[in-house]
C-alpha atoms as a PDB file:
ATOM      1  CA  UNK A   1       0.000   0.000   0.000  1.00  0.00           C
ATOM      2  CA  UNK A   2       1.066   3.858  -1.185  1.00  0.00           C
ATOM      3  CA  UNK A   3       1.886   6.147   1.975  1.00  0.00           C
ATOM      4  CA  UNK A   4      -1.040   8.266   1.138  1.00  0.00           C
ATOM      5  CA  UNK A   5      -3.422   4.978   1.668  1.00  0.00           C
ATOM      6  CA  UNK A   6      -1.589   4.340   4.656  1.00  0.00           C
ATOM      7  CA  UNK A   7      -2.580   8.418   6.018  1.00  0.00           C
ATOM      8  CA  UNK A   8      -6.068   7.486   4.651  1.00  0.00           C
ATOM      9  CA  UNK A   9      -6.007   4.018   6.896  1.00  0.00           C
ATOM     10  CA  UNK A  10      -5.017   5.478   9.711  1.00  0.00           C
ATOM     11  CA  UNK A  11      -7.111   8.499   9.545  1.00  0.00           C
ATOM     12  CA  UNK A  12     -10.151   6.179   9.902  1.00  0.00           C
ATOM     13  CA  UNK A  13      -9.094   5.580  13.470  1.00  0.00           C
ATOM     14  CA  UNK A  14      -8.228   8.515  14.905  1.00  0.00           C
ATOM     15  CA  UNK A  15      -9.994   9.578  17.777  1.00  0.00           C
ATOM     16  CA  UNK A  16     -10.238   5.870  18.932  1.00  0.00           C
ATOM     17  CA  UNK A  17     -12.318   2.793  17.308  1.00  0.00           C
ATOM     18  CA  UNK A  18     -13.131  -0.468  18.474  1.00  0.00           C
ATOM     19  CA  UNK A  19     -12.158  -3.401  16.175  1.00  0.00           C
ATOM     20  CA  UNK A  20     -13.063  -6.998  16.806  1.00  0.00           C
ATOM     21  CA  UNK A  21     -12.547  -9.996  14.507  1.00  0.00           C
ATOM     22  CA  UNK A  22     -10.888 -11.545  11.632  1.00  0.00           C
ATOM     23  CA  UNK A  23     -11.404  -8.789   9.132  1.00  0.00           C
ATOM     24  CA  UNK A  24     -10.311  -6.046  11.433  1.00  0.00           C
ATOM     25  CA  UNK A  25      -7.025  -7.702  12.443  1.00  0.00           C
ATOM     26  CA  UNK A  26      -6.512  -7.755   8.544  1.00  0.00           C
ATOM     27  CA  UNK A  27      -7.279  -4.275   8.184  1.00  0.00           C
ATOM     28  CA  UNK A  28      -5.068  -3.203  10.741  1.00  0.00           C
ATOM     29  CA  UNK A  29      -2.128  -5.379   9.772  1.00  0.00           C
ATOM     30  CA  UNK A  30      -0.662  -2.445   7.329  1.00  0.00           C
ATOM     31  CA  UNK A  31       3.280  -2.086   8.744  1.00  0.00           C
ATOM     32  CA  UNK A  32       3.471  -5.711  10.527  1.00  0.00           C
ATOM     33  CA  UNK A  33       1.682  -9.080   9.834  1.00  0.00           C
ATOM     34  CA  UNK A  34      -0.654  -9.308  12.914  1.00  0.00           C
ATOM     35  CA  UNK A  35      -1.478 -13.154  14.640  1.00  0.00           C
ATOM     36  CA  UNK A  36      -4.070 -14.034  16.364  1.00  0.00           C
ATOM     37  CA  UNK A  37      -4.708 -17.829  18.046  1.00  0.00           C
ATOM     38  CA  UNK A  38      -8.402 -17.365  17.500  1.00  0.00           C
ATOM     39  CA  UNK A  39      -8.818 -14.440  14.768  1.00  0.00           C
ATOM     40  CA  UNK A  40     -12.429 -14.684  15.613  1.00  0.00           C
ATOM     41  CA  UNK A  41     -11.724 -13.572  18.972  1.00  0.00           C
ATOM     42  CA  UNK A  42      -9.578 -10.250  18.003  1.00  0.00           C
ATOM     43  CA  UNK A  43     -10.670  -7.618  20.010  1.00  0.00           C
ATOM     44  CA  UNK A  44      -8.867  -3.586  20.400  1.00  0.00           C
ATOM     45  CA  UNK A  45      -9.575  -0.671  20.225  1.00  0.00           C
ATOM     46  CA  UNK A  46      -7.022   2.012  18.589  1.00  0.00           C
ATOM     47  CA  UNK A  47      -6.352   5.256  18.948  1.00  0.00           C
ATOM     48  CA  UNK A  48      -4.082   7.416  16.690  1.00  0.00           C
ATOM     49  CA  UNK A  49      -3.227  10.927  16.620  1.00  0.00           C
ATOM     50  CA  UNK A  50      -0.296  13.102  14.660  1.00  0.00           C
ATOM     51  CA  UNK A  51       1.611  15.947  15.713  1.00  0.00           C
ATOM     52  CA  UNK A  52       4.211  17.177  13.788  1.00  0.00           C
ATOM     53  CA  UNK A  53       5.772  14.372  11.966  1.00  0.00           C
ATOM     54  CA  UNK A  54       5.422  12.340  15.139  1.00  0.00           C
ATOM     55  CA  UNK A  55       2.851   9.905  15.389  1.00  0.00           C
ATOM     56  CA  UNK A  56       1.120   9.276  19.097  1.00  0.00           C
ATOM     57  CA  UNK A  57      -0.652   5.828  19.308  1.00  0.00           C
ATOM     58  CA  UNK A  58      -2.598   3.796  22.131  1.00  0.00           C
ATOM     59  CA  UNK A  59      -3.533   0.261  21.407  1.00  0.00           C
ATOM     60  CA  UNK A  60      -5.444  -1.827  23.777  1.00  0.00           C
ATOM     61  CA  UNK A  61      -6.211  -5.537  22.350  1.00  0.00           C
ATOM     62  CA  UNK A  62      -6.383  -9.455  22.787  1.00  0.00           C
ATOM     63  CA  UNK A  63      -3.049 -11.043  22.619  1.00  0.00           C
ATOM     64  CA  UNK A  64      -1.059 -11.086  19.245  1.00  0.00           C
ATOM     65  CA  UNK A  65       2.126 -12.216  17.620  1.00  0.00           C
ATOM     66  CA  UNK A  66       3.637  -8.845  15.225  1.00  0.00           C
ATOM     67  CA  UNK A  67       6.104  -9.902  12.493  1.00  0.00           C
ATOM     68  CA  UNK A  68       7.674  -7.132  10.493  1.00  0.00           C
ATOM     69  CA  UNK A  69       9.316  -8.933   7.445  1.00  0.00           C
ATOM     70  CA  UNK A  70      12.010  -7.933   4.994  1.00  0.00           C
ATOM     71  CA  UNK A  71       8.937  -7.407   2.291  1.00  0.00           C
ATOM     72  CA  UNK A  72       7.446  -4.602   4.931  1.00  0.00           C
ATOM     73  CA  UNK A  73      10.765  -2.448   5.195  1.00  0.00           C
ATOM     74  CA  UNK A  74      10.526  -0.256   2.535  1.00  0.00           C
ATOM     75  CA  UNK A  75       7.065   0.967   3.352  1.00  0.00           C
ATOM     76  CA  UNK A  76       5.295   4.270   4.890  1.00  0.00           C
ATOM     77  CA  UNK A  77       7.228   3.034   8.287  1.00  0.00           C
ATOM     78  CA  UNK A  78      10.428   2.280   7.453  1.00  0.00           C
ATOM     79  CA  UNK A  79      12.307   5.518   8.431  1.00  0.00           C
ATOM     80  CA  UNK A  80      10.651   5.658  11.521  1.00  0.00           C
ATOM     81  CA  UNK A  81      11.601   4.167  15.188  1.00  0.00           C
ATOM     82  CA  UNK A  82       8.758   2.746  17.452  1.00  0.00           C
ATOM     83  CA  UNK A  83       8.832   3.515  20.843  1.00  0.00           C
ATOM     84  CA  UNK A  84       6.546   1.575  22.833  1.00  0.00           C
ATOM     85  CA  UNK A  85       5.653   2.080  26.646  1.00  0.00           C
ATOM     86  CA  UNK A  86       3.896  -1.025  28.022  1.00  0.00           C
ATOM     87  CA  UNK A  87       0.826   0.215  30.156  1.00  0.00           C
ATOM     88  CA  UNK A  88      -0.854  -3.416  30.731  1.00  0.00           C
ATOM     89  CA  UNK A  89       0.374  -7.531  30.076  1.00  0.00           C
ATOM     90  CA  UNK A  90       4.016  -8.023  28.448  1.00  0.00           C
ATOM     91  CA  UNK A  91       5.838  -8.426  25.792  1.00  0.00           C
ATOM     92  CA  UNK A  92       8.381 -10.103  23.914  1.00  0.00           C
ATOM     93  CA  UNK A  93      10.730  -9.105  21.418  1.00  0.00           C
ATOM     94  CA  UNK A  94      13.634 -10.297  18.963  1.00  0.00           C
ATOM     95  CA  UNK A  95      15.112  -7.226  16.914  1.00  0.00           C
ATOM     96  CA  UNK A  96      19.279  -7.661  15.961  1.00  0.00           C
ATOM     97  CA  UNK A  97      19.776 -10.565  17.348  1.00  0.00           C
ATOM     98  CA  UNK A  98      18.398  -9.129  20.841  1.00  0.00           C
ATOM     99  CA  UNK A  99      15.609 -10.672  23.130  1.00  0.00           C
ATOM    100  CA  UNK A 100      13.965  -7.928  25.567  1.00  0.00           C
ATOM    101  CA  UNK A 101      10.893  -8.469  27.802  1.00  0.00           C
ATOM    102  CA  UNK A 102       8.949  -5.438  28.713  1.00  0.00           C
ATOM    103  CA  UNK A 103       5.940  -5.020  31.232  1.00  0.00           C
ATOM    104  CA  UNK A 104       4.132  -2.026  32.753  1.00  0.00           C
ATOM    105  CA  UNK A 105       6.448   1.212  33.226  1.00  0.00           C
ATOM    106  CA  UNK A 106       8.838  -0.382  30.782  1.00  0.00           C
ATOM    107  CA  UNK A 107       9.725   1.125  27.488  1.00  0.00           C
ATOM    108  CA  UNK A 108      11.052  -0.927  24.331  1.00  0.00           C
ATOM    109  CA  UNK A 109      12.471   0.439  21.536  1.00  0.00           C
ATOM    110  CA  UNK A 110      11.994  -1.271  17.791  1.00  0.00           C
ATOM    111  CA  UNK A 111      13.824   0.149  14.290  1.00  0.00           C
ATOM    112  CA  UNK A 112      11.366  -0.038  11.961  1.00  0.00           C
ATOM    113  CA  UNK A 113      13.951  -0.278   8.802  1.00  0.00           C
ATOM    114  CA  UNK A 114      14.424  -4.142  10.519  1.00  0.00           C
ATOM    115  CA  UNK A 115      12.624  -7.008  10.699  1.00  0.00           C
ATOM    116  CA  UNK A 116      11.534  -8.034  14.271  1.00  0.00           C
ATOM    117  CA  UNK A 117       9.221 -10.120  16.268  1.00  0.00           C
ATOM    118  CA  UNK A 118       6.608  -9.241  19.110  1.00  0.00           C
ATOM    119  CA  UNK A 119       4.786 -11.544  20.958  1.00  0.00           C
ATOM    120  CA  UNK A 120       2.193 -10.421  24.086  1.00  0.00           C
ATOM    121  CA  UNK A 121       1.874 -12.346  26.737  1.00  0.00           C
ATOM    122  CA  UNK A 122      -1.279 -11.988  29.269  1.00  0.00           C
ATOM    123  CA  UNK A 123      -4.800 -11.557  28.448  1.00  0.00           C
ATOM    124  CA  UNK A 124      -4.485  -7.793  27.638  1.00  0.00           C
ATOM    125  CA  UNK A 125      -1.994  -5.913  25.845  1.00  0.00           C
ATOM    126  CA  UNK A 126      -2.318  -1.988  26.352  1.00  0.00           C
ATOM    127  CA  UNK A 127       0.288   0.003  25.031  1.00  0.00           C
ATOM    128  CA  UNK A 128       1.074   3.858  24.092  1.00  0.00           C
ATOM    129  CA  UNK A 129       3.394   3.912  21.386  1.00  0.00           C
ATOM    130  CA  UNK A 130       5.385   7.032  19.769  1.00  0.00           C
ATOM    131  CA  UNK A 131       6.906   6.765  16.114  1.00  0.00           C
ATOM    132  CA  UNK A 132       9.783   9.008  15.058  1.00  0.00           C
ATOM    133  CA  UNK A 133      12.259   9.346  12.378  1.00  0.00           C
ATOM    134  CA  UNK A 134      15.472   7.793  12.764  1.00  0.00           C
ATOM    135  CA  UNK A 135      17.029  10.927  11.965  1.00  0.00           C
ATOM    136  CA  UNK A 136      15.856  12.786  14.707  1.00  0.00           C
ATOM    137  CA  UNK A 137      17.637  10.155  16.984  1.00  0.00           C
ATOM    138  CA  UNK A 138      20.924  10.913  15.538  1.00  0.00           C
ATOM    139  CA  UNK A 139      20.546  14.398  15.704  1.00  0.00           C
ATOM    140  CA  UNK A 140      20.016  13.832  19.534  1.00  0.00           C
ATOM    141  CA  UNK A 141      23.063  12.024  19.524  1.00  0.00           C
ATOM    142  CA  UNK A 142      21.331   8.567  19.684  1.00  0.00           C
ATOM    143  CA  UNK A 143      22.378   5.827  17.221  1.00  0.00           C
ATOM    144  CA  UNK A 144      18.779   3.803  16.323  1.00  0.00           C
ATOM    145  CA  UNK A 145      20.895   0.596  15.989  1.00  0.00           C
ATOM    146  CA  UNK A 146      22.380   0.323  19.682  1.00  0.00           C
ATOM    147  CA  UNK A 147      18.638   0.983  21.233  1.00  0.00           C
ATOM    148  CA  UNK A 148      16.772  -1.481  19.088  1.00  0.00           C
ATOM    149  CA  UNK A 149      15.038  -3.966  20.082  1.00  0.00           C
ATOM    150  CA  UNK A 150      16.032  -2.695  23.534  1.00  0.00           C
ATOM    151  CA  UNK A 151      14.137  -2.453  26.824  1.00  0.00           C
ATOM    152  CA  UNK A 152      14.335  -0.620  30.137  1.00  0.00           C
ATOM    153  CA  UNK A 153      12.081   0.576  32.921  1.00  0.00           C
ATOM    154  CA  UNK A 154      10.500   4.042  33.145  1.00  0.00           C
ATOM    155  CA  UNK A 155      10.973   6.327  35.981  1.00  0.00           C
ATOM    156  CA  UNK A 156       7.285   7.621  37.769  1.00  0.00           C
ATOM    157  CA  UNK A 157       8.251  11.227  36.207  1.00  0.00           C
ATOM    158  CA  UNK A 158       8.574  10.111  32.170  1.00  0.00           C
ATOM    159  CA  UNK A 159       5.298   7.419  33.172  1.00  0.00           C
ATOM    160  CA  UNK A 160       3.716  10.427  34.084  1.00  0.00           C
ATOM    161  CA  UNK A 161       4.826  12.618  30.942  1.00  0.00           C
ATOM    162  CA  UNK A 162       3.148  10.122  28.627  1.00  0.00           C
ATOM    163  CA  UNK A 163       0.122   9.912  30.264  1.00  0.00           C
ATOM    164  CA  UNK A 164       0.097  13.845  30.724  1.00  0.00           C
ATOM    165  CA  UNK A 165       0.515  14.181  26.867  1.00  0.00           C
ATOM    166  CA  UNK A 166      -1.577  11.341  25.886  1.00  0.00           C
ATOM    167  CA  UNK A 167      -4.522  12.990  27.641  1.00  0.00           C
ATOM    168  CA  UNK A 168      -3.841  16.597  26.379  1.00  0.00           C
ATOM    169  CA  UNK A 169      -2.674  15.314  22.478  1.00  0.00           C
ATOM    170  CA  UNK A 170      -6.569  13.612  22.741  1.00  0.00           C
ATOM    171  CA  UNK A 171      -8.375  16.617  23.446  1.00  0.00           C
ATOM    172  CA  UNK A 172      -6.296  19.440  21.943  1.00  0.00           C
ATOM    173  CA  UNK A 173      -7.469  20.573  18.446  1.00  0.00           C
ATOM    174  CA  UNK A 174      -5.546  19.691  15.534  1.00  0.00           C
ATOM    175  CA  UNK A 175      -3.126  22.302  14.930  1.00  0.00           C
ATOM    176  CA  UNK A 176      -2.319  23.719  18.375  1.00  0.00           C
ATOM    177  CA  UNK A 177       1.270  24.906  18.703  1.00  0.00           C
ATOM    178  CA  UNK A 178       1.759  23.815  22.068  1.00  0.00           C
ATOM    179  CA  UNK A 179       0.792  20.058  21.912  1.00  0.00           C
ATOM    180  CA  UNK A 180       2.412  19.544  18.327  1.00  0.00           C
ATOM    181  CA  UNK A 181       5.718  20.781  20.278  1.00  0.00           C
ATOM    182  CA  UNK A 182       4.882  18.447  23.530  1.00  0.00           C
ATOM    183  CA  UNK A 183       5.639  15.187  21.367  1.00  0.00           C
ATOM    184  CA  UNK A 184       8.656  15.335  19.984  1.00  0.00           C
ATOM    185  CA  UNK A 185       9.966  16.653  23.080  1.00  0.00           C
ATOM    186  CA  UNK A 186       8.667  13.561  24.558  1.00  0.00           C
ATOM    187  CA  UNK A 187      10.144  11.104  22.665  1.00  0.00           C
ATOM    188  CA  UNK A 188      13.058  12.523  23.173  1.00  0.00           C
ATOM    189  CA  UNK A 189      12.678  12.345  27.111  1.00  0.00           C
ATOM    190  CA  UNK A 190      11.778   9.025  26.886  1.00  0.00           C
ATOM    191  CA  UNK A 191      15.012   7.905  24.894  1.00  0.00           C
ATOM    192  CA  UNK A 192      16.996  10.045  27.672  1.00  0.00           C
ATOM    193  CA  UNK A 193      17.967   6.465  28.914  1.00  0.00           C
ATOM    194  CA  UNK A 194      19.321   5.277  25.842  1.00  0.00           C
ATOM    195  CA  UNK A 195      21.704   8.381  25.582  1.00  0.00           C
ATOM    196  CA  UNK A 196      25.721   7.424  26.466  1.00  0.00           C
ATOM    197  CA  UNK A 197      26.068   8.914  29.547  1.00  0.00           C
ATOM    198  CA  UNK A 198      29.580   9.794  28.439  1.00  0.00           C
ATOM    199  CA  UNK A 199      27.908  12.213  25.637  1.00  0.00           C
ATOM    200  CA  UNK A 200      26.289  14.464  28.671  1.00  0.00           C
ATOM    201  CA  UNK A 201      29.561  16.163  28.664  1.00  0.00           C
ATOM    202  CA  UNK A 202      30.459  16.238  24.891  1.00  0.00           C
ATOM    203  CA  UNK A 203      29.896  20.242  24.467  1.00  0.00           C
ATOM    204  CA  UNK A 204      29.369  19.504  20.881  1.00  0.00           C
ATOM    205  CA  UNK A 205      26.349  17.172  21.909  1.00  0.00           C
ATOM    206  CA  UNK A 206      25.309  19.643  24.275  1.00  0.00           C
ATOM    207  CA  UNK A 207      24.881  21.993  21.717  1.00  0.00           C
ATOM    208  CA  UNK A 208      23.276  19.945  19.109  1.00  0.00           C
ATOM    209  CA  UNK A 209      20.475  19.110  21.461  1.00  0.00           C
ATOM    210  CA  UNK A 210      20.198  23.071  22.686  1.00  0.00           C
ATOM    211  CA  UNK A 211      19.795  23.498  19.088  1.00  0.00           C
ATOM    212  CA  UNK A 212      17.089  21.435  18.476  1.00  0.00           C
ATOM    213  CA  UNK A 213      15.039  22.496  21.485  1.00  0.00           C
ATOM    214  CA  UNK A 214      15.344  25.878  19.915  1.00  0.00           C
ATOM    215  CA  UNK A 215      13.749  24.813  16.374  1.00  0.00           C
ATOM    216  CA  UNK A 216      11.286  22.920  18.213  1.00  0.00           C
ATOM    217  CA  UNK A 217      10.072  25.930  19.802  1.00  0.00           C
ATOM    218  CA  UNK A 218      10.932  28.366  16.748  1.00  0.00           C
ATOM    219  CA  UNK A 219      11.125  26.940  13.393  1.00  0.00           C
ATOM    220  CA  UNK A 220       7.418  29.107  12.802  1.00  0.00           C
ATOM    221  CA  UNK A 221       9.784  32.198  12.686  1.00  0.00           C
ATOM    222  CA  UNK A 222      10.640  33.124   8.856  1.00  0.00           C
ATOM    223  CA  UNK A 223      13.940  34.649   9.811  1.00  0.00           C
ATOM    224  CA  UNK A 224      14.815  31.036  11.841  1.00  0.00           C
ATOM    225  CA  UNK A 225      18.225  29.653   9.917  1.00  0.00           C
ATOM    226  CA  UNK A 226      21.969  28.936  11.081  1.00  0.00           C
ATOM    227  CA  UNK A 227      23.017  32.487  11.772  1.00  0.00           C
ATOM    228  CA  UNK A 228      19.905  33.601  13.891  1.00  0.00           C
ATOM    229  CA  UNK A 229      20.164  30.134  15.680  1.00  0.00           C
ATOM    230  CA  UNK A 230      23.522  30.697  16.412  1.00  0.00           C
ATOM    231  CA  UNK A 231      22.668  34.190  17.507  1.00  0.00           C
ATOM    232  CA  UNK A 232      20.349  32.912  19.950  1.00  0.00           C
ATOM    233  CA  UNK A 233      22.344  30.087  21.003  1.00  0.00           C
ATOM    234  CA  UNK A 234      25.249  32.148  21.811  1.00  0.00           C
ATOM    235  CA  UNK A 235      27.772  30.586  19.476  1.00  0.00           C
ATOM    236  CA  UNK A 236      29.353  30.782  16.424  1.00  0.00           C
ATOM    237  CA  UNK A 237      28.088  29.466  13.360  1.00  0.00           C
ATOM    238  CA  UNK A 238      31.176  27.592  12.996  1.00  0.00           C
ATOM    239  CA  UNK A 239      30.945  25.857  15.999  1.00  0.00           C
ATOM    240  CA  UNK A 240      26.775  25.286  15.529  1.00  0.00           C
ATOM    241  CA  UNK A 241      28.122  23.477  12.078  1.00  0.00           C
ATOM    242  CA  UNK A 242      30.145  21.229  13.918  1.00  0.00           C
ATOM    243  CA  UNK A 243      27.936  20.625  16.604  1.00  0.00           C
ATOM    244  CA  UNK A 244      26.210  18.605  13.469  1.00  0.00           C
ATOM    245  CA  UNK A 245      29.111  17.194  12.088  1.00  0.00           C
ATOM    246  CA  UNK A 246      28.098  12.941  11.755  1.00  0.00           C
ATOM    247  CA  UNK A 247      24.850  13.648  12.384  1.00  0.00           C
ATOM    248  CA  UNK A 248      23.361  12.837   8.850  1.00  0.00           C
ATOM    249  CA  UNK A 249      21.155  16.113   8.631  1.00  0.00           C
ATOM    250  CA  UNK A 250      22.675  19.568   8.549  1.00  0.00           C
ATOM    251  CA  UNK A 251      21.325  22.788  10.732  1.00  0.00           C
ATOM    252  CA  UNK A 252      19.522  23.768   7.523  1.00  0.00           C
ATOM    253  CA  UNK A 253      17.729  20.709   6.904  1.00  0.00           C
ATOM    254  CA  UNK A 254      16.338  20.074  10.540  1.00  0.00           C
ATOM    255  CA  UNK A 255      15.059  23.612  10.087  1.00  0.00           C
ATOM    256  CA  UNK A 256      13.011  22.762   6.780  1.00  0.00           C
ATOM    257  CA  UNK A 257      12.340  18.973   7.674  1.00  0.00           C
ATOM    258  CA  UNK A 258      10.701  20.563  11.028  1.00  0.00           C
ATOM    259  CA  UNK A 259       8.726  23.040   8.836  1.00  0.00           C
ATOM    260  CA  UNK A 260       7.380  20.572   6.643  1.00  0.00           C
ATOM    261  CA  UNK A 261       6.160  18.495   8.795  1.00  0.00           C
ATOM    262  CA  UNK A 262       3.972  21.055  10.182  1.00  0.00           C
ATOM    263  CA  UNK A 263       2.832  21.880   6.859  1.00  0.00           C
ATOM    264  CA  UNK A 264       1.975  18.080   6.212  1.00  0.00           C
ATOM    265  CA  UNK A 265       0.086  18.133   9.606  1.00  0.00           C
ATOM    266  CA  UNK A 266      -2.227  21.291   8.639  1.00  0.00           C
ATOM    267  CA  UNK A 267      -2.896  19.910   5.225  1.00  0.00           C
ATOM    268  CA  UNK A 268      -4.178  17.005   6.895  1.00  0.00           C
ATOM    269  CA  UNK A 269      -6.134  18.408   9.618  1.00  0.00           C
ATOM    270  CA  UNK A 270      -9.960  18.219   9.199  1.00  0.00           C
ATOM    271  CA  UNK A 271     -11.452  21.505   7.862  1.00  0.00           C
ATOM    272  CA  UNK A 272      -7.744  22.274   6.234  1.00  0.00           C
ATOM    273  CA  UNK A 273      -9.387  24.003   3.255  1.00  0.00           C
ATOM    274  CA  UNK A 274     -10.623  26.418   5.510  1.00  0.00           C
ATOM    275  CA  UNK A 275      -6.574  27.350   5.022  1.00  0.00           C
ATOM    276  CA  UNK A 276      -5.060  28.514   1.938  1.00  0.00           C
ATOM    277  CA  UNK A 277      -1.886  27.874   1.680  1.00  0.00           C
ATOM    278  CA  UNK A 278      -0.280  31.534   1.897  1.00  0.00           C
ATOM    279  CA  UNK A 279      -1.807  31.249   5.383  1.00  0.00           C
ATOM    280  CA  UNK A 280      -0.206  27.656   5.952  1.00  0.00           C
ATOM    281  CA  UNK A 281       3.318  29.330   4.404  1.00  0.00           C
ATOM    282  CA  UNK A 282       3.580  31.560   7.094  1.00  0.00           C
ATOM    283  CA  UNK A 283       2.414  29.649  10.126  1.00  0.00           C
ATOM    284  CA  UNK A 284       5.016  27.383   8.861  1.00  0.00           C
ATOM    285  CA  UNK A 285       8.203  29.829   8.706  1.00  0.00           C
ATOM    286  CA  UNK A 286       8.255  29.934   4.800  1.00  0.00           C
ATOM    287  CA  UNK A 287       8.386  33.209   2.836  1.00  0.00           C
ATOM    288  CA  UNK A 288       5.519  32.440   0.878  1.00  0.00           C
ATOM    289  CA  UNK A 289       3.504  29.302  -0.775  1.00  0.00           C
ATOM    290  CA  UNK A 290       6.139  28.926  -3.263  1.00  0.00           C
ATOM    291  CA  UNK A 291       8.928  28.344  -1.576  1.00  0.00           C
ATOM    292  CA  UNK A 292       6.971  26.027   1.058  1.00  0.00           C
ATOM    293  CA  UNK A 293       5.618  24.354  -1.893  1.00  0.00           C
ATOM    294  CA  UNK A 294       8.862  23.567  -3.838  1.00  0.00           C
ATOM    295  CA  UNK A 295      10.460  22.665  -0.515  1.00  0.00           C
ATOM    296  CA  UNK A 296       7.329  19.908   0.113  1.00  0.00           C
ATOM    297  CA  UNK A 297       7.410  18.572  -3.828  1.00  0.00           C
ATOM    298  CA  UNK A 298      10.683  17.882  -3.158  1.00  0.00           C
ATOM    299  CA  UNK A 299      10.360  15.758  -0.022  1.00  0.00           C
ATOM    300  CA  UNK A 300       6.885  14.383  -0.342  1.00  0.00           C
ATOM    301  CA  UNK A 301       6.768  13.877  -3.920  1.00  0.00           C
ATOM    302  CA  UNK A 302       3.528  16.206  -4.430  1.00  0.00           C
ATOM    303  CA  UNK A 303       2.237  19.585  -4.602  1.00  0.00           C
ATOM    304  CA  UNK A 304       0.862  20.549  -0.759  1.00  0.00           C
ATOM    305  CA  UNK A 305      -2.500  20.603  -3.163  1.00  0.00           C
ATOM    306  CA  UNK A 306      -2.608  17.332  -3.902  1.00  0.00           C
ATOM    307  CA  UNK A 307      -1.382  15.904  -1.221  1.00  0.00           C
ATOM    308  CA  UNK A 308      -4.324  17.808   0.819  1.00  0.00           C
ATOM    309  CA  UNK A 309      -6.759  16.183  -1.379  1.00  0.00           C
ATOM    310  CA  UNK A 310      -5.466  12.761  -1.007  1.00  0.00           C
ATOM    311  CA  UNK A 311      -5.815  13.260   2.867  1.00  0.00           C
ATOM    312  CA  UNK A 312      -9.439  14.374   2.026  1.00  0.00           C
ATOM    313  CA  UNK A 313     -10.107  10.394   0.678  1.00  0.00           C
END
């Protein structure tokens, strides 16, 4: 299935649904291959919500067996990391050759550009899960591969930051500033733990991550780019460059990536054509449609037009 069907898919669930049987677990089994003993006796319910470029899930169900295969990877997923924090029953994983167990207040990381196994255990599975691009865990100065298929328990504070932003990400309008800047920042607290200790005192990784706290809050400003951030930051733009030396996206490019997906989350937002895009351009920190809309063509593969229309379907 095309990415756009995949929008379209989960679209259909957001705001929470309750599946049950054989023909639901099939339509839900879009990024792994979803088992059932009894598919008769599937029962979930699913809730899904999207905040800039990060995708905030909550899936309650029977117990299942998830297989992402090799013939998966290169789907609407495949750049993206799955962080999962169990809430209810266990789980079981095998990513890279690893075997983690996770249970309630644990958190378990899966690369979604590998194939792994999950298998529940317990009557109930109910899980909150977060999905983020891989390249946002380098630029924090986390390498996807060391944390994947990975487990470790959650401290009351970060148990209590999901459930926080769970609650206000449900009844916050699409759109609002503040909670589409809550979850990134979350994902990134969760992953905290995964972090090398050591790179606490790299000054280079301090400043990288000082950096990207200040697009996350700022990347709406037009006049946002390496200089000004640098300004702010109270550095050079020398040493902001190196800060992102080896971290496979430059200062630039977090900037725009950060913009457009903003942009991709107001074109999908219900009543989005209340928004023309000149408007969208400059809640988004372009300097006008065109150059937001070359800037999306180039990543998405569509005009912010069309791909508005296919979110309509």
């Amino acid at each position: 299935m095309v990415a756009g069907g995949l929008d379209r898919v989960r679209r259909r669930y957001t705001g929470g649904i309750e599946l049950s049987g054989a023909q639901s677990l099939t339509d839900i089994s879009l990024s792994c291959r979803l088992v059932a003993e009894d598919p008769t006796k599937f029962v979930a319910t699913l809730w899904t919500t999207k905040r800039d470029g990060v995708m905030l899930t909550r899936f309650r169900s029977t117990p299942l067996t998830s297989y992402r295969t090799t013939d998966r990877l290169n789907d609407h997923y495949g750049g993206f990391v799955q962080i999962g924090i169990v809430l209810e029953g266990g789980v079981t994983a095998v990513q890279e050759g690893r075997t983690a167990e996770a249970h309630p207040g644990d958190i378990l990381v899966l690369l979604l550009d590998r194939p792994f196994e999950v298998r529940n255990t317990g009557d109930v599975i109910d899980v909150v899960q977060l999905y983020v691009r891989s390249e946002a865990l380098r630029v924090w100065g986390i390498d996807p591969l060391l944390i994947a298929g990975r487990s470790w328990t959650l401290g009351s504070v970060d148990r209590s930051a999901v459930d926080l932003v769970q609650q206000i990400a449900i009844s916050a309008p699409d759109g609002d500033p503040l909670v589409d800047g809550l979850v990134p920042r979350l994902a990134m607290l969760l992953l905290r733990g995964a972090a090398d200790p050591a790179a606490e005192s790299d000054p280079h990784t301090w400043l990288r991550r000082r950096a990207i706290e200040y697009i996350d809050r700022s990347f709406d400003d037009p006049r946002l780019g390496p200089a000004s951030l640098a300004q702010a930051l109270g550095t050079s733009r020398r040493q902001l460059y190196r800060a992102f030396e080896g971290s496979d996206v430059s200062v630039s490019a977090l900037i725009r990536s950060r913009r457009l997906d903003r942009v991709a989350s107001l074109l999908a937002a219900p009543g989005s054509t209340d928004h023309g895009l000149s408007r969208i351009a400059r809640e988004c920190g372009f300097a006008g449609p065109d150059q937001m809309s070359r800037a999306f063509r180039a990543v998405f593969g569509m005009s912010p037009g069309k791909y508005r229309a296919g979110s309509a379907d």
